[in-house]
Protein backbone atom coordinates (compact mmCIF):
# COMPACT_ATOMS: atom_id res chain seq x y z
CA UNK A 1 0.00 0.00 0.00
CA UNK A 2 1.84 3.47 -0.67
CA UNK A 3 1.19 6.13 1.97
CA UNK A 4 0.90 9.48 0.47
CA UNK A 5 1.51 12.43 2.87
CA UNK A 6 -1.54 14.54 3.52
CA UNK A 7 -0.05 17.52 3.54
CA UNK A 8 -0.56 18.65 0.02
CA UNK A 9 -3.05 21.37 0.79
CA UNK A 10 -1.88 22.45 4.23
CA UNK A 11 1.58 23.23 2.46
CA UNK A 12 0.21 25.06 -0.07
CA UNK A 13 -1.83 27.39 2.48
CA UNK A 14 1.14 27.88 4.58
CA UNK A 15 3.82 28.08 1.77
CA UNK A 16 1.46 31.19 0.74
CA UNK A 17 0.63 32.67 4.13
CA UNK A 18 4.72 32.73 4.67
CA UNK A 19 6.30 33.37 1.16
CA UNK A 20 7.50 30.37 0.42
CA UNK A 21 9.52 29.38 3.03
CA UNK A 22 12.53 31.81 2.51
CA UNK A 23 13.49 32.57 6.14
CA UNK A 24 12.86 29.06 6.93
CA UNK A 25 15.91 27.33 8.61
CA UNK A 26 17.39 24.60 6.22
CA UNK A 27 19.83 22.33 7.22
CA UNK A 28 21.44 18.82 6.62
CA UNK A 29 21.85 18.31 9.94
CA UNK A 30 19.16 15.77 11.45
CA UNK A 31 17.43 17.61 14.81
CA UNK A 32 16.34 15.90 17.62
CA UNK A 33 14.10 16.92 20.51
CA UNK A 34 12.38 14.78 23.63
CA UNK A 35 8.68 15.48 23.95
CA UNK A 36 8.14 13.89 27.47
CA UNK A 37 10.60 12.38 29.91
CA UNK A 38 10.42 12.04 33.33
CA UNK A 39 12.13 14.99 35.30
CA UNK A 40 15.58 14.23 35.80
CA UNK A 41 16.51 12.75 32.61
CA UNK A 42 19.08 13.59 30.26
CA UNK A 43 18.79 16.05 27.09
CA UNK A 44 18.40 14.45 23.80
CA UNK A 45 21.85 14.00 21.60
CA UNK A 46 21.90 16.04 18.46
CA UNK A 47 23.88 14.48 15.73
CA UNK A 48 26.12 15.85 13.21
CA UNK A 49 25.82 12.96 11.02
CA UNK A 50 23.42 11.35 9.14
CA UNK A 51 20.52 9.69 11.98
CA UNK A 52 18.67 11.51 13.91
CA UNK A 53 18.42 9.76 17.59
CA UNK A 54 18.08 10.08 21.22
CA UNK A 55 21.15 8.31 23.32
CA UNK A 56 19.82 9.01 26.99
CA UNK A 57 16.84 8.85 29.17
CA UNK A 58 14.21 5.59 29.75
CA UNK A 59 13.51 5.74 26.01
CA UNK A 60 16.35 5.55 23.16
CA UNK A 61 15.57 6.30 19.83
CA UNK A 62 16.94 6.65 16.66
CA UNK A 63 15.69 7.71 12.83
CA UNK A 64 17.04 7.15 9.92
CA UNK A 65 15.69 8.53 6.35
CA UNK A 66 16.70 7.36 2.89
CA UNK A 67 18.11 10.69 1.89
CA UNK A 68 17.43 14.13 2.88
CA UNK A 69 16.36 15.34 -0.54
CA UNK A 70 13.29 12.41 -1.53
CA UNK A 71 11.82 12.64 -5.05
CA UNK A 72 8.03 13.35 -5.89
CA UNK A 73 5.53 10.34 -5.74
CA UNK A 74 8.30 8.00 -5.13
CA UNK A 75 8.29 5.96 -1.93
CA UNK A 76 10.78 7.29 0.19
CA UNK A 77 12.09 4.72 3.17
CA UNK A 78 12.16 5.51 6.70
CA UNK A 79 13.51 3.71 9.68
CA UNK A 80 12.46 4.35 13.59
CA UNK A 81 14.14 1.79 16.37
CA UNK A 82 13.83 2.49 19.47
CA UNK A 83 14.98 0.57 22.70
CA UNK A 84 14.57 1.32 27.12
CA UNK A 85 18.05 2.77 28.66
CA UNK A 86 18.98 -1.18 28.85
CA UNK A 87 18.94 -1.51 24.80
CA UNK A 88 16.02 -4.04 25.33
CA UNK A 89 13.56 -3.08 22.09
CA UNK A 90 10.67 -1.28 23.02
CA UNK A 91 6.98 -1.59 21.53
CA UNK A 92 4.70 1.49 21.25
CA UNK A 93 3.03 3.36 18.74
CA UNK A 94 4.21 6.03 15.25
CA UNK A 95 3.15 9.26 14.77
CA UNK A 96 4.70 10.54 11.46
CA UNK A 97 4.10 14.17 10.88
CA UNK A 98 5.52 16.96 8.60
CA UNK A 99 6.44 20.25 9.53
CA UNK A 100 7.17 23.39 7.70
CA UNK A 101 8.69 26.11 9.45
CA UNK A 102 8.33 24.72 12.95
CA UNK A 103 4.50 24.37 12.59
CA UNK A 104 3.07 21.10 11.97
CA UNK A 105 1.43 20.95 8.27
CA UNK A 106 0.35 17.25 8.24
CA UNK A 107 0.52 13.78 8.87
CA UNK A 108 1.11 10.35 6.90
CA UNK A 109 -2.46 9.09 6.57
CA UNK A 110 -2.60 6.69 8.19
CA UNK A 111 -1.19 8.94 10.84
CA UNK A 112 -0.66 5.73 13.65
CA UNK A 113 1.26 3.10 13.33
CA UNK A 114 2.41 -0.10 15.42
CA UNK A 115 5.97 -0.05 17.05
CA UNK A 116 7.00 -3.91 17.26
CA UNK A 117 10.36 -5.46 18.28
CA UNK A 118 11.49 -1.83 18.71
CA UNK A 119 11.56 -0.79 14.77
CA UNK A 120 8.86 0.38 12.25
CA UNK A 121 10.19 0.40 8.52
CA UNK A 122 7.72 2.51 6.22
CA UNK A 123 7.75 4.85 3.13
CA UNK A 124 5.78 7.63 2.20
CA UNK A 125 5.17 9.86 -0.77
CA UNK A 126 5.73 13.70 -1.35
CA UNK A 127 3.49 15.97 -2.78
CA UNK A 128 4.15 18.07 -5.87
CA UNK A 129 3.45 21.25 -3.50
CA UNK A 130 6.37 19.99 -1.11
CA UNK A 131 8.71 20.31 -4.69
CA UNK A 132 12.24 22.35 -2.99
CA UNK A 133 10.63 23.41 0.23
CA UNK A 134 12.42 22.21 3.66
CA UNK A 135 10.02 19.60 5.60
CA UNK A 136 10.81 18.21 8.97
CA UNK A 137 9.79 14.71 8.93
CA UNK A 138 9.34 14.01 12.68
CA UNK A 139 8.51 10.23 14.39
CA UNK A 140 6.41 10.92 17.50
CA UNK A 141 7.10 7.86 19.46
CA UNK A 142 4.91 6.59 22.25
CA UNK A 143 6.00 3.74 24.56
CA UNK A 144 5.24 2.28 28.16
CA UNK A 145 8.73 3.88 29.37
CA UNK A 146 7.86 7.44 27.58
CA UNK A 147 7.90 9.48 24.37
CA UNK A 148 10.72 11.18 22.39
CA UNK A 149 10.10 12.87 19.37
CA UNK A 150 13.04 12.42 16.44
CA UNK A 151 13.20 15.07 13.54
CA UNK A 152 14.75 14.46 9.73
CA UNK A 153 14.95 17.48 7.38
CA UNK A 154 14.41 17.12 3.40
CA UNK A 155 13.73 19.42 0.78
CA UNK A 156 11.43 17.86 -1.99
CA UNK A 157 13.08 17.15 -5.18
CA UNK A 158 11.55 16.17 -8.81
């Protein structure tokens, strides 16, 4: 089944409510952030390389993306694992969403999907409205031990 992003319209309203995206920060640097851990955790690790992940706290996380610059309606492969503080793989739930300068624009429809064995493998499609404009794919993870969040720029490409 290929999962579209549903974002098409929603990034065409906001790509002309704020110009197109030109004082939008860009980067090829994957971003990471922790939505929810319990107070005296540590702060997420933010990689200079090529996965975006999560190295401390109850939940570990890491996301990798084919590329950061996926083609038009071609399936473009993502990777989530994610393990407790132990390693041990964690199950939970995916929330894959797509934001465009630091507002959330969308979500993969279907927005939910299973974490099993600590790793969901999926693909999605980009719009032609997405075409050279810098998305944040971000993996909202929810598990038993907490949620971290894990961010992957692209930019669209034909």
């Amino acid at each position: 089944m290929t999962r579209a992003v549903s974002l098409a319209p929603v990034v065409a309203l906001a790509l002309a409510g704020c110009g197109g995206g030109s004082s939008s920060k860009s980067s090829s640097t994957a971003r990471t952030t922790v939505s929810s851990q319990p107070s005296g955790s540590a702060a997420a690790s933010q990689p200079s390389g090529s996965t975006a992940q999560v190295t401390t706290g109850p939940v570990r996380g890491k996301l990798v993306g084919e590329n950061h610059s996926p083609k038009l309606k071609q399936n473009w492969i993502y990777t989530v694992t994610v393990s407790d503080a132990s390693g041990h793989p964690l199950n939970g739930t995916v929330v894959t969403e797509f934001s465009f300068g630091g507002q959330v624009v969308g979500r993969e429809n279907p927005p939910v999907h299973k974490l099993a064995g600590g790793r969901l493998r999926d693909h999605i499609q980009f719009p032609p409205p997405s075409l050279g404009e810098p998305i944040t794919v971000q993996t909202v993870v929810h598990t038993s031990k907490g949620s971290i969040t894990l961010s992957w720029p692209v930019t669209p490409t034909k």
